[in-house]
PDB file of N, CA and C in Angstrom:
ATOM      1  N   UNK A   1       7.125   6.068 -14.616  1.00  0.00           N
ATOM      2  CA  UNK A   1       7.921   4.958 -14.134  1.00  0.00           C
ATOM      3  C   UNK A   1       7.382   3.673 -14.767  1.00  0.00           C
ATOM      4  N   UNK A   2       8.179   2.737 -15.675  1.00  0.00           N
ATOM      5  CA  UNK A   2       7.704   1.585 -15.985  1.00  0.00           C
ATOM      6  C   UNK A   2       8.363   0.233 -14.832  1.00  0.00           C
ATOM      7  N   UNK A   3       7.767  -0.887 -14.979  1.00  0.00           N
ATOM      8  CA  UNK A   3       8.533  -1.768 -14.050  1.00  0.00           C
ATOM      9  C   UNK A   3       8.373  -1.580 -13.078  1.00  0.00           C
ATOM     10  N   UNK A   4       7.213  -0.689 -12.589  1.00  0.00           N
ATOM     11  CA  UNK A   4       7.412  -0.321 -11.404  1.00  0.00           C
ATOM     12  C   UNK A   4       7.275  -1.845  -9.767  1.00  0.00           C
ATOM     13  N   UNK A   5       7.678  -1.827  -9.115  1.00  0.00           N
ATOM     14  CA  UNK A   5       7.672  -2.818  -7.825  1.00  0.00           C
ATOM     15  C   UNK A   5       7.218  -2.122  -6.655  1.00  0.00           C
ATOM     16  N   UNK A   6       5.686  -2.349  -5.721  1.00  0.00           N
ATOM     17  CA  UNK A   6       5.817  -1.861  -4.599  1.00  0.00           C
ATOM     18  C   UNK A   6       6.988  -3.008  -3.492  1.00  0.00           C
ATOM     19  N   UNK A   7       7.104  -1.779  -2.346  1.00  0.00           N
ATOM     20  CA  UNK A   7       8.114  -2.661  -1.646  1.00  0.00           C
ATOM     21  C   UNK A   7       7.736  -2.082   0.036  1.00  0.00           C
ATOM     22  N   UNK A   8       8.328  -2.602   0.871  1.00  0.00           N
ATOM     23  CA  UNK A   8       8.264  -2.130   2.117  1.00  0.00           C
ATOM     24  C   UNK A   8      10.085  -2.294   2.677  1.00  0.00           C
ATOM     25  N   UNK A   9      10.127  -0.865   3.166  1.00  0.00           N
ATOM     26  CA  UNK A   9      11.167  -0.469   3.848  1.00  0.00           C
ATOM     27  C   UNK A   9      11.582  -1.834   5.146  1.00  0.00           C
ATOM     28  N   UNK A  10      12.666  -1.255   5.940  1.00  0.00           N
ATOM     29  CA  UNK A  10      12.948  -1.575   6.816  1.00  0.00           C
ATOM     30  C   UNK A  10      12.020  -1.701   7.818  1.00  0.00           C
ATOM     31  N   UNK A  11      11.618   0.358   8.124  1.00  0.00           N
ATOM     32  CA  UNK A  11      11.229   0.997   8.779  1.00  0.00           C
ATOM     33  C   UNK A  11       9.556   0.927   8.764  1.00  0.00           C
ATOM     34  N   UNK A  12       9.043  -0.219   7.789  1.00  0.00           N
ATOM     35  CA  UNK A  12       8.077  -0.200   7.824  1.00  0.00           C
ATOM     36  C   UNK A  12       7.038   0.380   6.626  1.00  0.00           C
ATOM     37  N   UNK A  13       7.636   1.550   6.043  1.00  0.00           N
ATOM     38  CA  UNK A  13       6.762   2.629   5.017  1.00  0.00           C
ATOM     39  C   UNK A  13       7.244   1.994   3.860  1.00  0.00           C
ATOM     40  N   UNK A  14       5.854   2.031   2.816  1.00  0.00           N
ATOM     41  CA  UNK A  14       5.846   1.618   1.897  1.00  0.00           C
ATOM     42  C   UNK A  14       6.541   2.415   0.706  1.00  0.00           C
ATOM     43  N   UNK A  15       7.125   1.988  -0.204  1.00  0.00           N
ATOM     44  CA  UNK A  15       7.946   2.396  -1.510  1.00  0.00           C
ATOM     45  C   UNK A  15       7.386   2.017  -2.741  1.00  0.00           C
ATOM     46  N   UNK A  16       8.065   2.595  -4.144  1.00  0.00           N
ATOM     47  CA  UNK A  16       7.864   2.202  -5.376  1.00  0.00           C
ATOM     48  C   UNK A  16       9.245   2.285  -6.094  1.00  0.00           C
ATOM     49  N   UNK A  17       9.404   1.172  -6.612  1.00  0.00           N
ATOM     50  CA  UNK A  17      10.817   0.871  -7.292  1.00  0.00           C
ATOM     51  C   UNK A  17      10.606   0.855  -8.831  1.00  0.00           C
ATOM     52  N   UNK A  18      11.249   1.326  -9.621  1.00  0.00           N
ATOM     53  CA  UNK A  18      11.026   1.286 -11.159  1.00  0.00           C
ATOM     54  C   UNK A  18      12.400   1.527 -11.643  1.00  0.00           C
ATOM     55  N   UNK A  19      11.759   1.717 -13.304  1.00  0.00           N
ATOM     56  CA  UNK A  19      13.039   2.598 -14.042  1.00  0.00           C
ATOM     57  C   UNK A  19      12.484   3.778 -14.610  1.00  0.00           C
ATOM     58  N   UNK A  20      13.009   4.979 -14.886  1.00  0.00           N
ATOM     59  CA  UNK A  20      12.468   5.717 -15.640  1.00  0.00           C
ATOM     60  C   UNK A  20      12.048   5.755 -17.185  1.00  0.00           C
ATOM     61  N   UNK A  21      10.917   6.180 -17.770  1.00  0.00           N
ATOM     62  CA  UNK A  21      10.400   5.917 -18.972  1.00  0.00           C
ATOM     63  C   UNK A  21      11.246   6.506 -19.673  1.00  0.00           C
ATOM     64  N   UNK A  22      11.711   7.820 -19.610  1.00  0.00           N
ATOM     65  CA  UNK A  22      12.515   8.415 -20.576  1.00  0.00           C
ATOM     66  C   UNK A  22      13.654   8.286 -20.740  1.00  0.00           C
ATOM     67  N   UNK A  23      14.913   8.130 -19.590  1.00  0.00           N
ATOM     68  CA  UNK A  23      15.961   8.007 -19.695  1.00  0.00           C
ATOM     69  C   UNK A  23      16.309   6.223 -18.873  1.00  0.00           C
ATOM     70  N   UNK A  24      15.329   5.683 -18.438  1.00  0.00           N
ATOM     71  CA  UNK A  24      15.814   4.448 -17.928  1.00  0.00           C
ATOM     72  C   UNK A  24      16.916   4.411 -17.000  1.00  0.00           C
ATOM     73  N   UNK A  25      16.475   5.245 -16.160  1.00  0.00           N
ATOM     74  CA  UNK A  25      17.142   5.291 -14.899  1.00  0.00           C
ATOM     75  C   UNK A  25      16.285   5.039 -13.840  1.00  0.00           C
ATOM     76  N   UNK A  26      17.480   4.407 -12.593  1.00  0.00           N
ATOM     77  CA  UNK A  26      16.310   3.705 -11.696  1.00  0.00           C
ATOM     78  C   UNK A  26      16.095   4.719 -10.527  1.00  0.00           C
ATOM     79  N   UNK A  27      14.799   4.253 -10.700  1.00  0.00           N
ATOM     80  CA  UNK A  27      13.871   5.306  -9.272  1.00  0.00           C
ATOM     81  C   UNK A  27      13.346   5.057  -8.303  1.00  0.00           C
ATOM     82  N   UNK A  28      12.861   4.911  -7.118  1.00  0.00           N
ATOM     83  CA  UNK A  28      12.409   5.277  -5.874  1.00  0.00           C
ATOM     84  C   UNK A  28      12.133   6.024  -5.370  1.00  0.00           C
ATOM     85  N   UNK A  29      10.389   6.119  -5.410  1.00  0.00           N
ATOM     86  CA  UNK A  29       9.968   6.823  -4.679  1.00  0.00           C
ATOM     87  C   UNK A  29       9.462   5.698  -3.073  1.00  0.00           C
ATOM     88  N   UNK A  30       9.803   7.148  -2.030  1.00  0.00           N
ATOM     89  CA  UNK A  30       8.964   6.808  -0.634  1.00  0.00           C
ATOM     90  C   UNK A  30       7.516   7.150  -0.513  1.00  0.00           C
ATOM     91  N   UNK A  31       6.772   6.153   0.033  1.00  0.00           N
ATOM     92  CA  UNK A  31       5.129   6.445   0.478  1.00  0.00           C
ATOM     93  C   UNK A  31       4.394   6.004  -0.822  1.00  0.00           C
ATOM     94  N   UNK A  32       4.667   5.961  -1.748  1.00  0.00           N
ATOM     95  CA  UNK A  32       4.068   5.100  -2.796  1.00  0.00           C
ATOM     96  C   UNK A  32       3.595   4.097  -2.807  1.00  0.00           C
ATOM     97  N   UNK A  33       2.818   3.229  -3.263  1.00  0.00           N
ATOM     98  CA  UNK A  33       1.936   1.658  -3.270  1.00  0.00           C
ATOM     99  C   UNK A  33       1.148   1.351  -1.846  1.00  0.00           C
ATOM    100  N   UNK A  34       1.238   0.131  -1.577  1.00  0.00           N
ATOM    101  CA  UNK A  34       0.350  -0.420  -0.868  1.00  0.00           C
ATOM    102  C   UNK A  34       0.713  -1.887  -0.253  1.00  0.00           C
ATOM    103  N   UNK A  35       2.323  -1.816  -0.467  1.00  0.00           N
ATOM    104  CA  UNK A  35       3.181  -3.247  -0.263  1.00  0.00           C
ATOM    105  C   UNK A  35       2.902  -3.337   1.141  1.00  0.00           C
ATOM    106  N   UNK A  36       2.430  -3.768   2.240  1.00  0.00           N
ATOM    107  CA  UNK A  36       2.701  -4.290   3.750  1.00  0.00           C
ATOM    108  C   UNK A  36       1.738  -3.464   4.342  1.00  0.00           C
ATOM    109  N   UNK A  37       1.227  -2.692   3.659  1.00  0.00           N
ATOM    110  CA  UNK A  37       0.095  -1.610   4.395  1.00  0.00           C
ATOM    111  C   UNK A  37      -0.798  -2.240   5.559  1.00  0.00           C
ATOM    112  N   UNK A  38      -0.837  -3.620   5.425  1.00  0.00           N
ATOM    113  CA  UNK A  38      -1.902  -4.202   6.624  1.00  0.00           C
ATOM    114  C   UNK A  38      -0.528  -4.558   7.573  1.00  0.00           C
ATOM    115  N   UNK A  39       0.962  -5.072   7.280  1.00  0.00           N
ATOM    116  CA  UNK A  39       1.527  -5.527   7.808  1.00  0.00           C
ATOM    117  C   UNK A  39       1.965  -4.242   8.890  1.00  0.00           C
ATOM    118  N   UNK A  40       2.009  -3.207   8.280  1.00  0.00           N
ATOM    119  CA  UNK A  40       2.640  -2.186   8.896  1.00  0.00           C
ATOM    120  C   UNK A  40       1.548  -1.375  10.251  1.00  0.00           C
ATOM    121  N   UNK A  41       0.360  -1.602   9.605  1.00  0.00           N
ATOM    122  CA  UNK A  41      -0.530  -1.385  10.194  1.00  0.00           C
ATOM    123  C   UNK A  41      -0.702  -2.308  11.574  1.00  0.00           C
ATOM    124  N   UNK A  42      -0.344  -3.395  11.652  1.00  0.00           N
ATOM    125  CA  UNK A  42      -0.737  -4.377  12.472  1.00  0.00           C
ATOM    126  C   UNK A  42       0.485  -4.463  13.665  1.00  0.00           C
ATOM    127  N   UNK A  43       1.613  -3.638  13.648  1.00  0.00           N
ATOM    128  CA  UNK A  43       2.641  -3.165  14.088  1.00  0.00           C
ATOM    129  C   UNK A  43       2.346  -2.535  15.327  1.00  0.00           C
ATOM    130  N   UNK A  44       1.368  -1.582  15.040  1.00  0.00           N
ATOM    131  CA  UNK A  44       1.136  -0.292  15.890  1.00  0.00           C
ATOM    132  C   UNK A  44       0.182  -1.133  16.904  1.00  0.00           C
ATOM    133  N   UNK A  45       0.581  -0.416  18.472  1.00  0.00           N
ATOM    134  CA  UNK A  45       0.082  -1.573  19.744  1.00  0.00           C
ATOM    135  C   UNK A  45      -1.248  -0.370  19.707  1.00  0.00           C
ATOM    136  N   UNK A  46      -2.273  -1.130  20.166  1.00  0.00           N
ATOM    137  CA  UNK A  46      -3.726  -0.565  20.174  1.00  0.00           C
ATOM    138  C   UNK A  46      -3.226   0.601  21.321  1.00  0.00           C
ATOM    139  N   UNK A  47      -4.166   1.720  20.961  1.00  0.00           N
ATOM    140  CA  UNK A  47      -4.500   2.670  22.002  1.00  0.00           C
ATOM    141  C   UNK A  47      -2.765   3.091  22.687  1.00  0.00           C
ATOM    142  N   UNK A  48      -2.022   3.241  21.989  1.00  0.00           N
ATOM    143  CA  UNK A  48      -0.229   3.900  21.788  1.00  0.00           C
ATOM    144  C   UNK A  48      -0.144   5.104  21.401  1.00  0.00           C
ATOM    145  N   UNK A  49       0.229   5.539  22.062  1.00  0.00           N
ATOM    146  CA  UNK A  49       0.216   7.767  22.096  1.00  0.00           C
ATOM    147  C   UNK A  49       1.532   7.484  21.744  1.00  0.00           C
ATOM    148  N   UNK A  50       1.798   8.261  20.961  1.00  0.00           N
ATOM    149  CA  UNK A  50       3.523   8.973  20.299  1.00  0.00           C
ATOM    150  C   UNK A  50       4.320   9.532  21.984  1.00  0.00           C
ATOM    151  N   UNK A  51       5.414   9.740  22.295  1.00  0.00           N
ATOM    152  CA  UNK A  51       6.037  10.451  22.997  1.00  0.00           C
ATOM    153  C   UNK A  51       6.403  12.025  22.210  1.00  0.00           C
ATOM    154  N   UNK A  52       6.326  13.064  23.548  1.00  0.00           N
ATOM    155  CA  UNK A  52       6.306  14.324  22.731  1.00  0.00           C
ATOM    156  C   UNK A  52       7.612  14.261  23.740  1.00  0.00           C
ATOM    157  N   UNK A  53       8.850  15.181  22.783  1.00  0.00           N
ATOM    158  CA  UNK A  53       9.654  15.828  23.271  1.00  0.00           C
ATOM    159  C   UNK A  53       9.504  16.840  24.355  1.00  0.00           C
ATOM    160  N   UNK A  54       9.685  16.941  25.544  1.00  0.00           N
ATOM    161  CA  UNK A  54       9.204  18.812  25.957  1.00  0.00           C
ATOM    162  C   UNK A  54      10.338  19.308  25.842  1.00  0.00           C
ATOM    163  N   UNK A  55      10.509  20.779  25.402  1.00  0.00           N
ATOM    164  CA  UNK A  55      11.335  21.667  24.934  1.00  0.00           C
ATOM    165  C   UNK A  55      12.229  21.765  26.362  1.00  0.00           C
ATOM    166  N   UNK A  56      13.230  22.335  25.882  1.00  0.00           N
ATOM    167  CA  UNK A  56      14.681  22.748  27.114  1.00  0.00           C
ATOM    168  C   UNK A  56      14.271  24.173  27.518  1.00  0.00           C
ATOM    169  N   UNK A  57      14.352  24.483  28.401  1.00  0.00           N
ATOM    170  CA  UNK A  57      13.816  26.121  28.594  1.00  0.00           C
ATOM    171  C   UNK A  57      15.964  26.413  29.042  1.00  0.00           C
TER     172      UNK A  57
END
């Protein structure tokens, strides 16, 4: 990927925006770079447990 741009989603997770080297087409990848990584980080409320689904019997 040349040109590449980190970026941050909507949702928070970080991206990489480019073009491709060989055919110069544009790409995106998810979870790539390091764009907002403290911002995203600083999101999450201290000591916050996930909610678990419990299954339907």
């Amino acid at each position: 990927m040349k040109g590449e741009k980190a970026v941050t989603m909507k949702n928070g997770r970080n991206a990489l925006t480019g073009t491709c080297s060989v055919c110069g087409t544009k790409m995106f990848k998810i979870g790539g770079g390091s764009a907002g990584a403290t911002k995203a980080k600083a999101k999450v409320k201290a000591g916050g447990k996930k909610k678990v689904a419990k299954k339907k019997k």
